[in-house]
N, C-alpha and C. Protein backbone atom coordinates (compact mmCIF):
# COMPACT_ATOMS: atom_id res chain seq x y z
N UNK A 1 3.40 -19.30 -48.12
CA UNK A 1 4.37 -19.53 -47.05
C UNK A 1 3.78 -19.18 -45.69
N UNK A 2 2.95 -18.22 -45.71
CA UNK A 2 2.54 -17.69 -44.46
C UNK A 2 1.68 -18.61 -43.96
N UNK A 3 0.10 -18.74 -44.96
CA UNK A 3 -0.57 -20.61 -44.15
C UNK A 3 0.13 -21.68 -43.72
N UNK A 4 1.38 -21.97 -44.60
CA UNK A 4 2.31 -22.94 -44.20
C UNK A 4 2.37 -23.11 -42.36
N UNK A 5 3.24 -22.05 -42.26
CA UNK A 5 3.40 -21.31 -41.46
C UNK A 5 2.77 -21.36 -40.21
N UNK A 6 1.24 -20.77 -39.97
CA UNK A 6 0.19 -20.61 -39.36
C UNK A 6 0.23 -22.15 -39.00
N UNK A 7 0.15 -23.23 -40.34
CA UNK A 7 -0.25 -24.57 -40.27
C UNK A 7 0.39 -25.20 -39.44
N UNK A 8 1.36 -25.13 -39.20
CA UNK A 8 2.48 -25.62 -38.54
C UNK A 8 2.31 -25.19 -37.13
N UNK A 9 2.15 -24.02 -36.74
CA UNK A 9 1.89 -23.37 -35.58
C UNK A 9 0.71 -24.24 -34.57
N UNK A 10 -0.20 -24.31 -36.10
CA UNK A 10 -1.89 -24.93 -34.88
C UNK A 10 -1.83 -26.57 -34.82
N UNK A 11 -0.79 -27.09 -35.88
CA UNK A 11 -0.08 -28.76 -35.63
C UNK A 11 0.80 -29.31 -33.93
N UNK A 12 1.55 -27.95 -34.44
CA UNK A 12 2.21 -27.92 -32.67
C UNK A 12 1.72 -27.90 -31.61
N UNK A 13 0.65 -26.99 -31.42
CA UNK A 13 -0.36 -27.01 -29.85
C UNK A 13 -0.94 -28.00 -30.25
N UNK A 14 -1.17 -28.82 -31.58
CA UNK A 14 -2.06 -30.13 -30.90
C UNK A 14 -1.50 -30.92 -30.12
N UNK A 15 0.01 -31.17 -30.73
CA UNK A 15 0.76 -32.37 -30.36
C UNK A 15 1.73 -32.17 -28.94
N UNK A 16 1.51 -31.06 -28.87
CA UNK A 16 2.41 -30.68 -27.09
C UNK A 16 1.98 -31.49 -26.09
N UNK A 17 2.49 -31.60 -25.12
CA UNK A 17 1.56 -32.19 -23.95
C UNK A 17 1.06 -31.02 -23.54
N UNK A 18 -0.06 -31.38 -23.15
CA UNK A 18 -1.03 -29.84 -21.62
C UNK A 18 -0.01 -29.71 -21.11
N UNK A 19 0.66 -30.65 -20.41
CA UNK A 19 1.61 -30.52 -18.78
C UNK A 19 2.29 -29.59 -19.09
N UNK A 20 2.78 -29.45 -20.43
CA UNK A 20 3.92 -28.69 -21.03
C UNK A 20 3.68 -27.45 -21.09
N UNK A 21 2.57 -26.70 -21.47
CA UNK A 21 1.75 -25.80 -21.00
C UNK A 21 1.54 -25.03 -19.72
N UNK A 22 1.86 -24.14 -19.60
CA UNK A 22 1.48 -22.91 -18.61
C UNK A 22 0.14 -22.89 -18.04
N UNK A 23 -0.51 -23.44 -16.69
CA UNK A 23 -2.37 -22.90 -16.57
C UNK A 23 -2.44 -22.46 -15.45
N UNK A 24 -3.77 -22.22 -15.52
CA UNK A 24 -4.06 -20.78 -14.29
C UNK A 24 -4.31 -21.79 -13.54
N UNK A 25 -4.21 -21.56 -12.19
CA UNK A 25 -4.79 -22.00 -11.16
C UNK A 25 -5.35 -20.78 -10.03
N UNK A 26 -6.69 -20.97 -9.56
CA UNK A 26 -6.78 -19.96 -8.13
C UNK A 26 -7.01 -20.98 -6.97
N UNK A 27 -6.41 -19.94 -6.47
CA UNK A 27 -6.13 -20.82 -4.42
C UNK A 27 -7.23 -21.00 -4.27
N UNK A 28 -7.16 -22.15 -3.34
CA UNK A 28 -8.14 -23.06 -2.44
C UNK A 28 -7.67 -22.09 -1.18
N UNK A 29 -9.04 -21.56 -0.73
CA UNK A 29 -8.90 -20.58 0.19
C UNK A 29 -9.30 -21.50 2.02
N UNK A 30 -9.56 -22.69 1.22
CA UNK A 30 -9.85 -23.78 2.64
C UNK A 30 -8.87 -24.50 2.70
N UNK A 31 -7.74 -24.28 1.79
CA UNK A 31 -6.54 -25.54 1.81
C UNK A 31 -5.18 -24.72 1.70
N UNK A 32 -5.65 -23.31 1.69
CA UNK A 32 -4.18 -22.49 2.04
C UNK A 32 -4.30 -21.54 3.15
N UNK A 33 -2.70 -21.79 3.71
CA UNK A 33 -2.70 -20.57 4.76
C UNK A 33 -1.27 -19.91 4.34
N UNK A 34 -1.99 -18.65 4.69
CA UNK A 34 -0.54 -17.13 5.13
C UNK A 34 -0.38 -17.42 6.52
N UNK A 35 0.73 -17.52 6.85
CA UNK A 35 1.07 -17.77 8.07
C UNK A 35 2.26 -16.25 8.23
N UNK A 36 2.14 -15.65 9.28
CA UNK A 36 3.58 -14.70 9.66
C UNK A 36 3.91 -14.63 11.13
N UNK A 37 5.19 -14.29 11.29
CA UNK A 37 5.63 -14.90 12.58
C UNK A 37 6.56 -13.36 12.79
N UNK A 38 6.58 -13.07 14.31
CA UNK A 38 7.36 -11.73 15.06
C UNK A 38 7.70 -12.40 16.26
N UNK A 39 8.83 -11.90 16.54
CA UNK A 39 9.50 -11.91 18.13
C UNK A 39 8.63 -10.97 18.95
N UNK A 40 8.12 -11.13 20.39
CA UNK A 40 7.77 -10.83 21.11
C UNK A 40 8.69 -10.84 22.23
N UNK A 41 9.46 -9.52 22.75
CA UNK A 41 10.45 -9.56 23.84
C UNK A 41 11.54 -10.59 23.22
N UNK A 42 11.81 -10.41 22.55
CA UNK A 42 12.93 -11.52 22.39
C UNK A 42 13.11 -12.46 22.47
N UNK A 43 12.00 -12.89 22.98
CA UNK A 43 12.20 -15.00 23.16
C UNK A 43 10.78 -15.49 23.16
N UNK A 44 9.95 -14.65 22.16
CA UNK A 44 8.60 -15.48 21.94
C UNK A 44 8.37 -15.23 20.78
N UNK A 45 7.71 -16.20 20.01
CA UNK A 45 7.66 -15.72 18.72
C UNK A 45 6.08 -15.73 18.08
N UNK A 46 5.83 -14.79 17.95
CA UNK A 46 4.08 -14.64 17.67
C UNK A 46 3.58 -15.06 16.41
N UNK A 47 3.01 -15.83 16.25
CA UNK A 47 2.60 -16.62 14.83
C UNK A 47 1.17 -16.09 14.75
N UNK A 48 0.81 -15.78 13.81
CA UNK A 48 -0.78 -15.34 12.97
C UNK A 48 -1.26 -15.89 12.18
N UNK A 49 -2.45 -15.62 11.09
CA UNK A 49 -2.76 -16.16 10.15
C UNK A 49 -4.11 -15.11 9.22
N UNK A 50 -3.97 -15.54 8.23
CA UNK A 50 -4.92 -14.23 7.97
C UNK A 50 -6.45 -15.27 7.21
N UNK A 51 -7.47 -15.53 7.65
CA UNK A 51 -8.16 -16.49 7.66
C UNK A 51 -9.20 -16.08 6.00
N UNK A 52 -9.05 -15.14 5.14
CA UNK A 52 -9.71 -14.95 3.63
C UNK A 52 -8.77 -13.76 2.95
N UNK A 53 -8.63 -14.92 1.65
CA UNK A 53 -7.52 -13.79 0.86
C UNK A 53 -8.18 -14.64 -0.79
N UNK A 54 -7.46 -13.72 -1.60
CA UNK A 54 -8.61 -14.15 -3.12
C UNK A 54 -6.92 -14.10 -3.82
N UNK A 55 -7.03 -15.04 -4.84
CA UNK A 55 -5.73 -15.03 -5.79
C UNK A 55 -5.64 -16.33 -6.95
N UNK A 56 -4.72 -16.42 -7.39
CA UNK A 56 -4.66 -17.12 -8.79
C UNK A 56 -2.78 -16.98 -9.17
N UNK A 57 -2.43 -18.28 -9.85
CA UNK A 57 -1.04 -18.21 -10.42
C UNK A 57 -1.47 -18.49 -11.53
N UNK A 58 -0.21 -18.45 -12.45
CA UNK A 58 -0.12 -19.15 -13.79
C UNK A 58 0.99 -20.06 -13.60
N UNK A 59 0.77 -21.13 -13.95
CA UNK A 59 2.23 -22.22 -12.92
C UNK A 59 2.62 -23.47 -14.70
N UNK A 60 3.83 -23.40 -14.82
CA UNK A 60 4.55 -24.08 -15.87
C UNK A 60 5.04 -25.18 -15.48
N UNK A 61 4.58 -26.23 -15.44
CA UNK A 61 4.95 -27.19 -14.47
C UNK A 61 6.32 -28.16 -15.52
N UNK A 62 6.05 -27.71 -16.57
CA UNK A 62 7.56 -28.30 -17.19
C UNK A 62 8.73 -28.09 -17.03
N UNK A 63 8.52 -26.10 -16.96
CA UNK A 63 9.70 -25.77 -16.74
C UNK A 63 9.78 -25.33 -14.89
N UNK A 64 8.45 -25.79 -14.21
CA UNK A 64 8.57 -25.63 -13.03
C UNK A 64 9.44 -23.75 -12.36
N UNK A 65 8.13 -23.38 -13.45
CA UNK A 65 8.29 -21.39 -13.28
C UNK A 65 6.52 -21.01 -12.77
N UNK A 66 6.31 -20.19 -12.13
CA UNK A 66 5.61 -19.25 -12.07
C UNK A 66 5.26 -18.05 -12.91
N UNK A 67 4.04 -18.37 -13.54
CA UNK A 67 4.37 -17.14 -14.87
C UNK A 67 4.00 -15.74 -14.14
N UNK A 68 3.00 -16.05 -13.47
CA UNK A 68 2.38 -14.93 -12.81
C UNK A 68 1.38 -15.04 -11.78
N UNK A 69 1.26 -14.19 -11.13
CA UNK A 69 0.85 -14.70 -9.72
C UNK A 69 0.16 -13.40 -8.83
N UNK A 70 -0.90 -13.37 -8.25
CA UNK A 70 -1.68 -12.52 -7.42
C UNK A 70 -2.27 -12.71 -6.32
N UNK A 71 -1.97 -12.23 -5.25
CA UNK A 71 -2.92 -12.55 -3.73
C UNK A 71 -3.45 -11.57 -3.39
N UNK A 72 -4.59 -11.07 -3.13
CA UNK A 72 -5.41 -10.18 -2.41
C UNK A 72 -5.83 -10.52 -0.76
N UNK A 73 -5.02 -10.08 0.30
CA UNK A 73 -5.20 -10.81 1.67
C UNK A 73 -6.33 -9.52 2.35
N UNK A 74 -7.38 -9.88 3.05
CA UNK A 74 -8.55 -9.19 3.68
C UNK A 74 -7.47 -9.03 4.81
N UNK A 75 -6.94 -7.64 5.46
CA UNK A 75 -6.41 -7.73 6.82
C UNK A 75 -7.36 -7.38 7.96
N UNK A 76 -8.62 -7.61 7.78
CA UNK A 76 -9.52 -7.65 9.37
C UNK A 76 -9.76 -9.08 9.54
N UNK A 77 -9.06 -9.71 8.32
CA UNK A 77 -9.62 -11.51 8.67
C UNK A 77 -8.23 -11.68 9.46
N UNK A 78 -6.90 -11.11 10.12
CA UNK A 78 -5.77 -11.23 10.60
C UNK A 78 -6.35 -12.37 12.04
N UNK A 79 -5.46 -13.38 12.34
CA UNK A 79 -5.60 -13.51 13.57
C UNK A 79 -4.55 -14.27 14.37
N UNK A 80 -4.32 -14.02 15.49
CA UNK A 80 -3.22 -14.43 16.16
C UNK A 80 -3.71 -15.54 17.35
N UNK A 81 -5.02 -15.63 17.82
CA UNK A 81 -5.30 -16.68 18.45
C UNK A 81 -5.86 -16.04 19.69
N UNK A 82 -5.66 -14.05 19.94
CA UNK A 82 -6.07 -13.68 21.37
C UNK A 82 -6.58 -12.44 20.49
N UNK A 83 -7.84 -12.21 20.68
CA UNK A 83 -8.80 -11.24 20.61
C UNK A 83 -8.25 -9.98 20.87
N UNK A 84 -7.93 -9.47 22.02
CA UNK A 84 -7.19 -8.45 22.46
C UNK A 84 -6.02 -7.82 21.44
N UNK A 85 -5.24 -9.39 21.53
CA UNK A 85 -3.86 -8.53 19.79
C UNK A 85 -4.73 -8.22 19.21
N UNK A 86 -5.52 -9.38 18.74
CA UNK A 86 -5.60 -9.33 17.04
C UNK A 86 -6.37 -7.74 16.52
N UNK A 87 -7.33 -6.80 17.49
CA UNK A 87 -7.88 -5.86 17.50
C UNK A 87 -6.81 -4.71 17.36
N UNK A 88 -5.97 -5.33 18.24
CA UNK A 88 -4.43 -3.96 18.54
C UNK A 88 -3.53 -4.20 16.98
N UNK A 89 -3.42 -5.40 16.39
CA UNK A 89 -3.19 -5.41 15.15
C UNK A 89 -3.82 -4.77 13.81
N UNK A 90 -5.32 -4.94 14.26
CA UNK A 90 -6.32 -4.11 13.20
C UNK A 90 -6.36 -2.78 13.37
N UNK A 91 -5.55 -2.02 14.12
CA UNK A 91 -5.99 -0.91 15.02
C UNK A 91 -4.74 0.04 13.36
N UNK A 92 -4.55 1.54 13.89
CA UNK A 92 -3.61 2.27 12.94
C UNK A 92 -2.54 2.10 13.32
N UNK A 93 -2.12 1.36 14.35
CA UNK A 93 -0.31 1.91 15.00
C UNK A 93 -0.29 0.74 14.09
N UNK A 94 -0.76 -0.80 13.54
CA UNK A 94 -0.38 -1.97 12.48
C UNK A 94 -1.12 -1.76 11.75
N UNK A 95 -1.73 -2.55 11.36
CA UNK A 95 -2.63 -3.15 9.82
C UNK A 95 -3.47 -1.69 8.97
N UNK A 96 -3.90 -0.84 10.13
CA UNK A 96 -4.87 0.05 10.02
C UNK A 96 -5.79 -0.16 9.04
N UNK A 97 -7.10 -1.40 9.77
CA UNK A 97 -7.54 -2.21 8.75
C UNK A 97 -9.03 -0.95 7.56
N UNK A 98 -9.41 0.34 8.62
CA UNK A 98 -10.34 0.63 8.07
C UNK A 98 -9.99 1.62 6.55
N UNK A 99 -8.52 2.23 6.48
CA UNK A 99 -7.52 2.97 5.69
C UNK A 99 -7.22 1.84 4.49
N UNK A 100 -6.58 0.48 5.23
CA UNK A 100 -5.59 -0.36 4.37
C UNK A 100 -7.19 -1.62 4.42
N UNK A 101 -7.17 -1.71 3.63
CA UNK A 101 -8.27 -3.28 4.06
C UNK A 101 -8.07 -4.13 3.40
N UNK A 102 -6.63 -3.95 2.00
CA UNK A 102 -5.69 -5.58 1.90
C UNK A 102 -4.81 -5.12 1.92
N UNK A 103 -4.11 -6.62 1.57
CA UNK A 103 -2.66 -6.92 1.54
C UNK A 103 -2.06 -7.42 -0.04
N UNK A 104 -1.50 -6.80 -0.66
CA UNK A 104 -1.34 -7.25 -2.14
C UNK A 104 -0.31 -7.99 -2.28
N UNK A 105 0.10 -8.68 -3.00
CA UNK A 105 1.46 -9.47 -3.73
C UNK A 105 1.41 -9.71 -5.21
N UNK A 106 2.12 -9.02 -5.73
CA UNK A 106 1.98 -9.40 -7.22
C UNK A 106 3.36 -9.67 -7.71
N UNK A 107 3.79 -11.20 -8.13
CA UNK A 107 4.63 -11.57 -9.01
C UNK A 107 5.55 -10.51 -9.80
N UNK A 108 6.59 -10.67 -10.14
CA UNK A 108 7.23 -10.02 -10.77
C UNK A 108 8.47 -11.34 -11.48
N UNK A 109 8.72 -12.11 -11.30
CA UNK A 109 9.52 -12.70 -11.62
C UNK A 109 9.70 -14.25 -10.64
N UNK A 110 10.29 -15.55 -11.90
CA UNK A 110 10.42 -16.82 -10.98
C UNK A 110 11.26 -17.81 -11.66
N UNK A 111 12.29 -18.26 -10.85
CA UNK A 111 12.74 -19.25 -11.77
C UNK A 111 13.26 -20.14 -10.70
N UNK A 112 13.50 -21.41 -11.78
CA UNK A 112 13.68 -22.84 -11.02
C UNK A 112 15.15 -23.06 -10.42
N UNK A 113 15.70 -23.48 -9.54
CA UNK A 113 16.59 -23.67 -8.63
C UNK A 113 16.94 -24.86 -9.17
N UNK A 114 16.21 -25.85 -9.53
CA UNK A 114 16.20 -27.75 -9.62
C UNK A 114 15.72 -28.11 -8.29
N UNK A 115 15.60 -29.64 -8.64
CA UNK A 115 14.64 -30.30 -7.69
C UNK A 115 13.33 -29.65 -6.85
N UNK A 116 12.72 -29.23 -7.94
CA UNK A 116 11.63 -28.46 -7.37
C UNK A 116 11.36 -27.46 -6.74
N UNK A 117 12.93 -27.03 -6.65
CA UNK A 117 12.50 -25.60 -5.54
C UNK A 117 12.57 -24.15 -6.52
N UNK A 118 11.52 -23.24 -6.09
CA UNK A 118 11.47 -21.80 -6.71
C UNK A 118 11.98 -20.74 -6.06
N UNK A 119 12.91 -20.14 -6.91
CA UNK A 119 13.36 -18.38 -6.30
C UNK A 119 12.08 -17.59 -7.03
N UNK A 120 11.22 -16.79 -6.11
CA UNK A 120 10.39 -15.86 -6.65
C UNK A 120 10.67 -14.81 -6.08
N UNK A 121 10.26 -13.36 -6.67
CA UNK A 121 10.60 -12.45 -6.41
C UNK A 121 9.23 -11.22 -6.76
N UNK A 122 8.23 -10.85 -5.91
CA UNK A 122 7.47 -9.72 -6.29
C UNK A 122 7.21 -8.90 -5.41
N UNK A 123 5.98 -8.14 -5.68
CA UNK A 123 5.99 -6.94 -5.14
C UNK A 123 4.58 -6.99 -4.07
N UNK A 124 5.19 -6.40 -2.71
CA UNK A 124 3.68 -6.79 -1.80
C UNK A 124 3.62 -5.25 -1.38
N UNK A 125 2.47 -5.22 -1.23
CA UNK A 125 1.61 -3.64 -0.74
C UNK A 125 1.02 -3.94 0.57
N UNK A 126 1.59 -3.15 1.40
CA UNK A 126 0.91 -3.23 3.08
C UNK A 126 0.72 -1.96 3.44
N UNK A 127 -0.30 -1.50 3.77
CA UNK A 127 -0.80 -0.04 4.12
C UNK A 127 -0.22 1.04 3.23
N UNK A 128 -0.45 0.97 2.31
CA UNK A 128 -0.20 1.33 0.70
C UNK A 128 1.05 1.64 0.41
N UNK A 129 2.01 1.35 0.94
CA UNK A 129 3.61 1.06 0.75
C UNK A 129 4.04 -0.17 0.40
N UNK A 130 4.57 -0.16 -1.10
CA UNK A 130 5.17 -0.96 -2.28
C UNK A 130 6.87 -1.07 -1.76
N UNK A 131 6.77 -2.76 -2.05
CA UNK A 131 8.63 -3.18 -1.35
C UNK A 131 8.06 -4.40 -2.42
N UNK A 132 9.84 -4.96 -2.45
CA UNK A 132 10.38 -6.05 -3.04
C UNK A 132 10.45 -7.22 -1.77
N UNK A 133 9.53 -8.15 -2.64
CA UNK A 133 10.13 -9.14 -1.14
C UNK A 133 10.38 -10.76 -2.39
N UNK A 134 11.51 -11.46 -1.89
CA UNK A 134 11.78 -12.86 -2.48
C UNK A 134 11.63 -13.49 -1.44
N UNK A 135 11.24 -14.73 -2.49
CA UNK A 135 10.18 -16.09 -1.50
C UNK A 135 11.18 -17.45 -2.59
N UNK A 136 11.69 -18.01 -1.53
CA UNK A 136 12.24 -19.62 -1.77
C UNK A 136 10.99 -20.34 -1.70
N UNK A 137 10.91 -21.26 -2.26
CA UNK A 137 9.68 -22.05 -2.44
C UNK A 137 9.97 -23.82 -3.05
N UNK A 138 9.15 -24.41 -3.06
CA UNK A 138 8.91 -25.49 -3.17
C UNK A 138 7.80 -26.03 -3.91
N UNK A 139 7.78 -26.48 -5.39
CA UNK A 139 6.32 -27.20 -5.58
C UNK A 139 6.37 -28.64 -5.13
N UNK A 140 4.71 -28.83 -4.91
CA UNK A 140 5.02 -29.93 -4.37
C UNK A 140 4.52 -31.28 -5.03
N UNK A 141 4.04 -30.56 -6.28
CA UNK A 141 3.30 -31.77 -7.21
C UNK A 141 1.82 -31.72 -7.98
N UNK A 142 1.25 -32.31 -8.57
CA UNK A 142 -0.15 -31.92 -9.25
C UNK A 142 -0.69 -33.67 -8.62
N UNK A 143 -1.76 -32.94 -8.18
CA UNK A 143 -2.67 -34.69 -8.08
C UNK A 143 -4.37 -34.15 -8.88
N UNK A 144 -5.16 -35.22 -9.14
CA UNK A 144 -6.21 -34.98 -9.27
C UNK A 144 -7.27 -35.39 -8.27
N UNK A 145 -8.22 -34.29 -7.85
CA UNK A 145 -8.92 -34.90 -6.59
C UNK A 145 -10.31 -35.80 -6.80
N UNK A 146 -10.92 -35.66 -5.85
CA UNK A 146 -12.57 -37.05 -5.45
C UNK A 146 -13.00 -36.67 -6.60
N UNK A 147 -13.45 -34.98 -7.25
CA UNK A 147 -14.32 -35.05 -8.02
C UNK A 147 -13.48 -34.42 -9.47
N UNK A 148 -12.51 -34.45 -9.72
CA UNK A 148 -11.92 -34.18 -11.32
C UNK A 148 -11.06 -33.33 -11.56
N UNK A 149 -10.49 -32.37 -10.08
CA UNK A 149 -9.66 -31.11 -10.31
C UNK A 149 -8.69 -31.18 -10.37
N UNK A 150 -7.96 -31.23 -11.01
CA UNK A 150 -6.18 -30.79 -10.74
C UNK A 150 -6.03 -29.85 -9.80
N UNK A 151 -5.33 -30.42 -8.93
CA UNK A 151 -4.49 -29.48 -8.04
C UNK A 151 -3.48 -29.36 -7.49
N UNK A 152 -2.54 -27.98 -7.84
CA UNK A 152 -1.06 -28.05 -7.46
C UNK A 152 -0.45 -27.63 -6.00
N UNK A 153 0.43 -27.58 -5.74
CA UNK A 153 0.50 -27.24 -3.86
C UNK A 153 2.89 -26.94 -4.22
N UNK A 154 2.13 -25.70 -3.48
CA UNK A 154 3.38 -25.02 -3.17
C UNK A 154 3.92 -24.62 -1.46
N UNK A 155 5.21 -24.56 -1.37
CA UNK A 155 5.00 -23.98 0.22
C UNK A 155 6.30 -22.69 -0.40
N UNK A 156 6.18 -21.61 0.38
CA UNK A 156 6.89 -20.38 -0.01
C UNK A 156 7.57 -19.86 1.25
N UNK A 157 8.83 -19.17 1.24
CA UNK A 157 8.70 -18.34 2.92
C UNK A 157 9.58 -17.43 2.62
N UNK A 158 9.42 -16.26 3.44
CA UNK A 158 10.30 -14.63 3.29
C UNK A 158 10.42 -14.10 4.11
N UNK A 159 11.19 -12.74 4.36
CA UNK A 159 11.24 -12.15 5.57
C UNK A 159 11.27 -11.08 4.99
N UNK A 160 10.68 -9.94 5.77
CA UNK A 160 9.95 -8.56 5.56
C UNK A 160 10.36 -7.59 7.09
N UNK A 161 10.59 -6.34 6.43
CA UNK A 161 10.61 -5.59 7.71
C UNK A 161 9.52 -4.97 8.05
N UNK A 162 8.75 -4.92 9.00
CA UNK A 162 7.43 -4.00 9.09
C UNK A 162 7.91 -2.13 9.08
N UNK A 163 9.05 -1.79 10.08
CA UNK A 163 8.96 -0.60 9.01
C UNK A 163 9.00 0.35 8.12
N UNK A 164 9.56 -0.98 7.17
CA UNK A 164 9.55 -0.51 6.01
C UNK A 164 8.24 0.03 5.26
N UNK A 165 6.73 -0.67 5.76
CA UNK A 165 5.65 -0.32 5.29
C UNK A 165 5.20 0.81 6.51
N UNK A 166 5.57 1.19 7.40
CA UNK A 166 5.34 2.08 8.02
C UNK A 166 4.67 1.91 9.77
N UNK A 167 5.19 0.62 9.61
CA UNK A 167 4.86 0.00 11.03
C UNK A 167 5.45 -0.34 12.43
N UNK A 168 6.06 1.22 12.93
CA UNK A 168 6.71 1.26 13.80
C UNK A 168 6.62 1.48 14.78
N UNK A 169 5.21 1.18 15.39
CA UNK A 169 4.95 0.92 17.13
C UNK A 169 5.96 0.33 17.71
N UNK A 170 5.92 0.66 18.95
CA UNK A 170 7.20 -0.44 20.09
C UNK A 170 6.81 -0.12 21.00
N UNK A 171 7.53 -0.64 22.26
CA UNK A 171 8.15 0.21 23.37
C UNK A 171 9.40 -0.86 24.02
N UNK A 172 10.53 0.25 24.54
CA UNK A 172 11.47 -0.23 24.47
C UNK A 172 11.32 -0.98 26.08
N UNK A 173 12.32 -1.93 26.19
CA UNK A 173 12.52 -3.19 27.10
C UNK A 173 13.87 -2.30 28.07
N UNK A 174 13.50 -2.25 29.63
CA UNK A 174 14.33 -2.05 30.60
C UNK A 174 15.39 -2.26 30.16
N UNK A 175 16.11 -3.82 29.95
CA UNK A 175 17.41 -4.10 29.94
C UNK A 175 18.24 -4.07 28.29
N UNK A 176 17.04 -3.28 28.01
CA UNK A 176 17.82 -3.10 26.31
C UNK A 176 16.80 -3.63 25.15
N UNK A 177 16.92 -3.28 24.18
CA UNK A 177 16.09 -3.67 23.10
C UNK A 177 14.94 -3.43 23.17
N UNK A 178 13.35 -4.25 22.15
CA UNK A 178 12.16 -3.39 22.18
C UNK A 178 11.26 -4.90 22.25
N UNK A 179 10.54 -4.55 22.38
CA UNK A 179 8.87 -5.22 22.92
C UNK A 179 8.40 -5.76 21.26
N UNK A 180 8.51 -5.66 20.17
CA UNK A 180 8.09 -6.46 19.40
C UNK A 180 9.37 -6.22 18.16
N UNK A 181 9.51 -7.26 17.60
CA UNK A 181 10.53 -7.63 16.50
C UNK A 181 10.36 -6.61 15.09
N UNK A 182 11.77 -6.28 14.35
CA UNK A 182 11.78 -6.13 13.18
C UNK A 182 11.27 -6.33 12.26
N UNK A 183 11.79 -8.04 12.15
CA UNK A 183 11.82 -8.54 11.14
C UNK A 183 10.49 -9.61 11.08
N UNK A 184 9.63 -9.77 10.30
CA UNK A 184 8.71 -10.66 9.93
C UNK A 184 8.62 -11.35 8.60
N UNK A 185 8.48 -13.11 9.77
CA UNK A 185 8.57 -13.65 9.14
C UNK A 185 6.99 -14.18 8.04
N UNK A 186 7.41 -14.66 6.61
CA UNK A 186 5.73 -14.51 6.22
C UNK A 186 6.16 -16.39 5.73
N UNK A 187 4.97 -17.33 5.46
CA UNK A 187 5.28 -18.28 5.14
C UNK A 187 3.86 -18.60 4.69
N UNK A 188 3.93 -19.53 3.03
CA UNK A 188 2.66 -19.96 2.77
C UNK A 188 2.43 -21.14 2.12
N UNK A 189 1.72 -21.67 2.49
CA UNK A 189 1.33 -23.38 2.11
C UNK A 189 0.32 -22.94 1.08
N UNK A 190 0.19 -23.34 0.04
CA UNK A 190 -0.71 -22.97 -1.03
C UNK A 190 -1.01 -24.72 -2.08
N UNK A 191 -2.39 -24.33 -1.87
CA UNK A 191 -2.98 -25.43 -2.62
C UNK A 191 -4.12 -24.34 -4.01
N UNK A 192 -3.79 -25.14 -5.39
CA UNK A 192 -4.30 -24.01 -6.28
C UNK A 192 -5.61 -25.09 -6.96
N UNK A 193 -6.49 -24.57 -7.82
CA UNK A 193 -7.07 -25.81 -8.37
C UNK A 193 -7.01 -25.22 -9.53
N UNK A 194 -7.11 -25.99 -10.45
CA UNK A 194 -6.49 -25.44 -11.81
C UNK A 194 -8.15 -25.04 -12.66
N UNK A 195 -8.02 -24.18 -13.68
CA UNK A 195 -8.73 -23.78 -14.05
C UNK A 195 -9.34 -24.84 -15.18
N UNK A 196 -10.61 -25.00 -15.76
CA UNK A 196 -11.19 -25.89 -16.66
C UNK A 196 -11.36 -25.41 -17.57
């Protein structure tokens, strides 16, 4: 009964489809960006990007879940477009890149909405303080490219408080309120190539 059994088991993974199947993919680190965005004075909104980060999902494209999922972001690769921030960002009052020198996200949970869109929910580490952050998301499809890869493409976006990880520089504004925003916004276009 038990070979039976077994037999039946290794009949089934022949006849499944792949698609049906769960596979790894790691990011295309030339075809994805972390993008995050802050109010500046109240009516500007500062957009960044963090230009090398290392990671990998496990992506179910049947049931259109995320099995599991990891980003490792370099925060001295941070950049905002002016030399001057981006240093005052690497500095200890933010990133405190020589203490903290990534940025983690690790999956914890994902499920499908319909029509393609994902509720995810994990855990990100910024200057070694652990928070819950959920990301609405979007897949956007599997193509195969010039030379043979499968590759899948997601876009994700969340909002985070900085100090909650311990990032509470300011200074406050004459007519009320403060010189840089709460709340940050994080957003990511992700292209994966699937593993062979």
């Amino acid at each position: 009964m038990r070979n039976y059994s077994l037999t039946l088991v290794f009949i089934l993974m022949l006849i499944v489809p792949s698609s049906a199947l769960a596979a790894i993919y790691r990011l295309d680190n030339d075809h994805t960006s972390i993008t995050f965005s802050v109010k500046h004075l109240n009516i500007f909104t500062v957009k960044g990007t963090f230009s090398y980060f290392d990671g990998s999902f496990d992506f179910d494209e049947k049931d259109c879940v995320i099995k599991s999922a990891k980003i490792d972001i370099l925060t001295e690769t941070v950049d905002t477009g002016i030399a001057k921030r981006d240093d005052f960002l690497r500095s200890p009052d933010f990133l405190d890149i020589k203490k903290y020198p990534s940025i983690t996200f690790k999956l914890k949970s994902s499920r499908s909405l319909g029509n393609n869109q994902i509720h995810a929910v994990g855990d990100i580490t910024i200057r070694g303080i652990t928070k819950e952050i959920a990301l609405d998301g979007e897949f956007l499809g599997t193509v195969i490219d010039n030379v043979g890869n499968e590759r899948a493409g997601f876009t994700a976006h969340g909002t985070l408080k900085r100090g909650d990880f311990g990032i509470t520089w300011n200074q406050p504004l004459p007519g009320g309120g403060f010189m840089v925003g709460e709340d940050v916004g994080i957003s990511l276009e992700i292209e994966g190539i699937k593993n062979r």
